[in-house]
C-alpha atoms as a PDB file:
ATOM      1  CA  UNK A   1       0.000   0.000   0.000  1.00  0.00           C
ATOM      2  CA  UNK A   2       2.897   2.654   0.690  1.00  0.00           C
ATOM      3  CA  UNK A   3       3.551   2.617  -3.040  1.00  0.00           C
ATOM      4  CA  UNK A   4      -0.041   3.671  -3.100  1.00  0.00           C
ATOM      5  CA  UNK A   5       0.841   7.036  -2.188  1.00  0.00           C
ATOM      6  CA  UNK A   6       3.830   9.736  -3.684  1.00  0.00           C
ATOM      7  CA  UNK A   7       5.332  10.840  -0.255  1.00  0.00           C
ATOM      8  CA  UNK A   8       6.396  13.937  -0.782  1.00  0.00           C
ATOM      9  CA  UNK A   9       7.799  16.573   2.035  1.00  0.00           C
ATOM     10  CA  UNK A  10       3.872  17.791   1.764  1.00  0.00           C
ATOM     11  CA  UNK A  11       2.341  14.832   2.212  1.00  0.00           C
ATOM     12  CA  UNK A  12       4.272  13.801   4.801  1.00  0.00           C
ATOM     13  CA  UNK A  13       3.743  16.808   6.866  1.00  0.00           C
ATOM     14  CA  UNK A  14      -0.022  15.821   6.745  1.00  0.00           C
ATOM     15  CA  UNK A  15       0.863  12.075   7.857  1.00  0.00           C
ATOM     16  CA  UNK A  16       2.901  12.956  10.762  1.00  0.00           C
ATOM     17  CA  UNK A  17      -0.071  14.709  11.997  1.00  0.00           C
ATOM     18  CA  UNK A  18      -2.264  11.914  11.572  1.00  0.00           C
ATOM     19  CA  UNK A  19       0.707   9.602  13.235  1.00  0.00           C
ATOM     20  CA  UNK A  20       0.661  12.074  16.332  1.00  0.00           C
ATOM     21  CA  UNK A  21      -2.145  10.480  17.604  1.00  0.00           C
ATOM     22  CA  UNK A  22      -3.477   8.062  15.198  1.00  0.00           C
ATOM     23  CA  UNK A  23      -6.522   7.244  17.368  1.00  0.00           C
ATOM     24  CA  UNK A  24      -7.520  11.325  17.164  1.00  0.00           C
ATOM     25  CA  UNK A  25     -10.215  12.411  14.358  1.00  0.00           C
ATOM     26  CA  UNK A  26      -8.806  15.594  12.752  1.00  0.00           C
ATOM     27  CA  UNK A  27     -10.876  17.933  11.035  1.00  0.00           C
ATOM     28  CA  UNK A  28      -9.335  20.559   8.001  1.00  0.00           C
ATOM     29  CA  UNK A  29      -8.583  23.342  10.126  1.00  0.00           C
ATOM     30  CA  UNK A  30      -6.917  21.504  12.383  1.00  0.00           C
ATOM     31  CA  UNK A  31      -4.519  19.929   9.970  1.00  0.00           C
ATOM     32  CA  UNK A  32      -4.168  22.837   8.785  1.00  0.00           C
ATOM     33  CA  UNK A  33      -2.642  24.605  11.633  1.00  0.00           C
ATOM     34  CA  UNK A  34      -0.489  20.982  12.204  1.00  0.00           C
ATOM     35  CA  UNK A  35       1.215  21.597   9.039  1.00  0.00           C
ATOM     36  CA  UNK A  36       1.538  25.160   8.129  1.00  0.00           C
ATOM     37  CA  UNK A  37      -0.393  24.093   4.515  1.00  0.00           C
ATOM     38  CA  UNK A  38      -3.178  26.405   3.322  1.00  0.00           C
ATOM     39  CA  UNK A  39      -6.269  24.581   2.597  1.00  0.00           C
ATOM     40  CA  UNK A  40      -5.073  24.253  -1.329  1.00  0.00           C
ATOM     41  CA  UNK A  41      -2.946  22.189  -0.143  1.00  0.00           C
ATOM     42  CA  UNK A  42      -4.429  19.812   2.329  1.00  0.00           C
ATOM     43  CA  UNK A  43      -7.508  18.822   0.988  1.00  0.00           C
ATOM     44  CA  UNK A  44      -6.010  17.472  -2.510  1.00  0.00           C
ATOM     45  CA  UNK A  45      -3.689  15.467  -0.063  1.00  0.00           C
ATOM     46  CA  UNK A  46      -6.961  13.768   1.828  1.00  0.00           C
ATOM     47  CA  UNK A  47      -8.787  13.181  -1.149  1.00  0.00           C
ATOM     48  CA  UNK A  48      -5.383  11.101  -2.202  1.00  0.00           C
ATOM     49  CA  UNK A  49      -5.170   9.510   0.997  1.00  0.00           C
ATOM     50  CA  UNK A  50      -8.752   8.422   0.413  1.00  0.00           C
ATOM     51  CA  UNK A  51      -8.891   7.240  -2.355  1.00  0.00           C
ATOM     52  CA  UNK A  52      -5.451   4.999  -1.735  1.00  0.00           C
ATOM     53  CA  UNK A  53      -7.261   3.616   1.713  1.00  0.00           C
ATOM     54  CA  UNK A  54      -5.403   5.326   4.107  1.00  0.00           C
ATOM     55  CA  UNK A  55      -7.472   7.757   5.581  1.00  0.00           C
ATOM     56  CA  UNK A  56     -11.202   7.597   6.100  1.00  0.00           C
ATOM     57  CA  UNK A  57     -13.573  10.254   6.695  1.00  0.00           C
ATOM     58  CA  UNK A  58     -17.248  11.034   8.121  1.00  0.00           C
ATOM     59  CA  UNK A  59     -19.198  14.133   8.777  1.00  0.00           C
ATOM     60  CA  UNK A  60     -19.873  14.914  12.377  1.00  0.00           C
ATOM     61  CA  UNK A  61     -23.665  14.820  13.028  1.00  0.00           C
ATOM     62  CA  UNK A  62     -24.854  18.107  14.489  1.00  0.00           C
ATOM     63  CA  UNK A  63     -27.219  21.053  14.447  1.00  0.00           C
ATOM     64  CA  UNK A  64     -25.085  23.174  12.974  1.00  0.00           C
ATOM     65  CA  UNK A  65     -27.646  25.955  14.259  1.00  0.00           C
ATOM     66  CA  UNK A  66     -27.117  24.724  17.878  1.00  0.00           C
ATOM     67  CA  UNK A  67     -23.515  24.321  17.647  1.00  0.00           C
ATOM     68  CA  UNK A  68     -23.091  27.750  15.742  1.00  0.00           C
ATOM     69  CA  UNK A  69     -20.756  26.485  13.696  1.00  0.00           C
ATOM     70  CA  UNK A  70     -21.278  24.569  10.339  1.00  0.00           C
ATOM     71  CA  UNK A  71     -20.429  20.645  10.698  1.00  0.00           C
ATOM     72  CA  UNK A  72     -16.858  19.441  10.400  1.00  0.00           C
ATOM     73  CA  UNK A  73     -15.518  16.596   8.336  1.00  0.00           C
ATOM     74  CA  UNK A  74     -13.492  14.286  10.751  1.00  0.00           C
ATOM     75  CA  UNK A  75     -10.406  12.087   9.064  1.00  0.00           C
ATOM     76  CA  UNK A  76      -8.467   9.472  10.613  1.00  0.00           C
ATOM     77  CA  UNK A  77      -5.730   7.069   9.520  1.00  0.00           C
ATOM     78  CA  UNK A  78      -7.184   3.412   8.880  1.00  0.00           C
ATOM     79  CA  UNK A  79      -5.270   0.747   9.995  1.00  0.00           C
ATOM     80  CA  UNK A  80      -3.638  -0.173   7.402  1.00  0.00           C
ATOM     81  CA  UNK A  81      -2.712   3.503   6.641  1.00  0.00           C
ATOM     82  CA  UNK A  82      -1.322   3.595  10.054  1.00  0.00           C
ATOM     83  CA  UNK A  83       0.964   0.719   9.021  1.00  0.00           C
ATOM     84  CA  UNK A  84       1.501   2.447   5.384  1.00  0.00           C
ATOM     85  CA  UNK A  85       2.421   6.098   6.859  1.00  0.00           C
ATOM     86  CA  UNK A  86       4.457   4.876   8.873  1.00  0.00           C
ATOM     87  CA  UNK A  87       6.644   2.596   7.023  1.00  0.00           C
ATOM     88  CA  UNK A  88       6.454   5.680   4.058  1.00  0.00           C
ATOM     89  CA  UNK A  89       7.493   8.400   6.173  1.00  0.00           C
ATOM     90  CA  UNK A  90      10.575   6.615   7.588  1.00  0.00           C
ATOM     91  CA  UNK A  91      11.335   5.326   4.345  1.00  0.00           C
ATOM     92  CA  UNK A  92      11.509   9.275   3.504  1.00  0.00           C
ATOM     93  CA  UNK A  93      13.247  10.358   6.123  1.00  0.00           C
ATOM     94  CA  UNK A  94      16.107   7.186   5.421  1.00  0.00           C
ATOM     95  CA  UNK A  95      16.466   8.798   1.983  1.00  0.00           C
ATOM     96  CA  UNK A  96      16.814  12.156   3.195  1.00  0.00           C
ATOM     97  CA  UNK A  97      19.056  11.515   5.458  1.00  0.00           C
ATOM     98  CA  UNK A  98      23.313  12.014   4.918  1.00  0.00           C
ATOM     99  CA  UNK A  99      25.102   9.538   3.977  1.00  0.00           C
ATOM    100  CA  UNK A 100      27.387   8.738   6.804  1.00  0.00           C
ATOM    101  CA  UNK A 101      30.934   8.823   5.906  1.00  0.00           C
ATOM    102  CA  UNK A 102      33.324   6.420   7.901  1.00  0.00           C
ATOM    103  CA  UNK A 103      36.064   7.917   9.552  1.00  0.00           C
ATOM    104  CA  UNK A 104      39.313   6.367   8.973  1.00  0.00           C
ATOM    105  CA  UNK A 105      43.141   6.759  10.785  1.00  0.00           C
ATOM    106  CA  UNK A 106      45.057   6.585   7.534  1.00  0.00           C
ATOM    107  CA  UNK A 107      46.949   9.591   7.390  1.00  0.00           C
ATOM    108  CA  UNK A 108      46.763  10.883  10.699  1.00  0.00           C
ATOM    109  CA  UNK A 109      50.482   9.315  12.379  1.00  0.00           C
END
């Protein structure tokens, strides 16, 4: 499934938030503010996690009238895009990384 989804430095920004507390519901705004993305951003990046099985999402049921606020749309990592994220993320982050260069003595009597 990680091959499911292009993990760019964008996307992964918007995983890592999910992978904060995968348990949490998130709504836009809050993502939003997680990752610094404007909402141009994020919401093409759910709609691919969607659609790839990774992230599922509901409407919350109230009166948006009561609540004074209109309803929010709640997403959450499945599962298996709990497994996915997080084996794509550290795959990222291993290819990111420097190379390490071993340190030799030669040269230094």
């Amino acid at each position: 499934m990680a091959s499911d989804v292009r993990m760019t430095a964008a996307v992964a920004k918007v995983v890592s938030a999910f992978l904060a507390d995968p348990a949490v519901d998130r709504y836009g705004l809050d993502l939003m503010r997680a990752t610094g993305h404007p909402s141009g951003t994020l919401y093409p990046i759910l709609l691919r996690l969607q659609r790839a099985g990774w992230v599922d999402a509901h409407w919350e049921d109230i009166d948006p009238v009561a609540a004074g606020r209109p309803a929010r749309r709640y997403y959450r990592l499945t599962p298996d895009g709990v497994v996915a994220a997080r084996t794509a993320v550290a795959e990222l982050y291993a290819r990111l990384a420097p190379a390490v260069v071993p340190r030799t003595t030669e040269g230094l009597a």
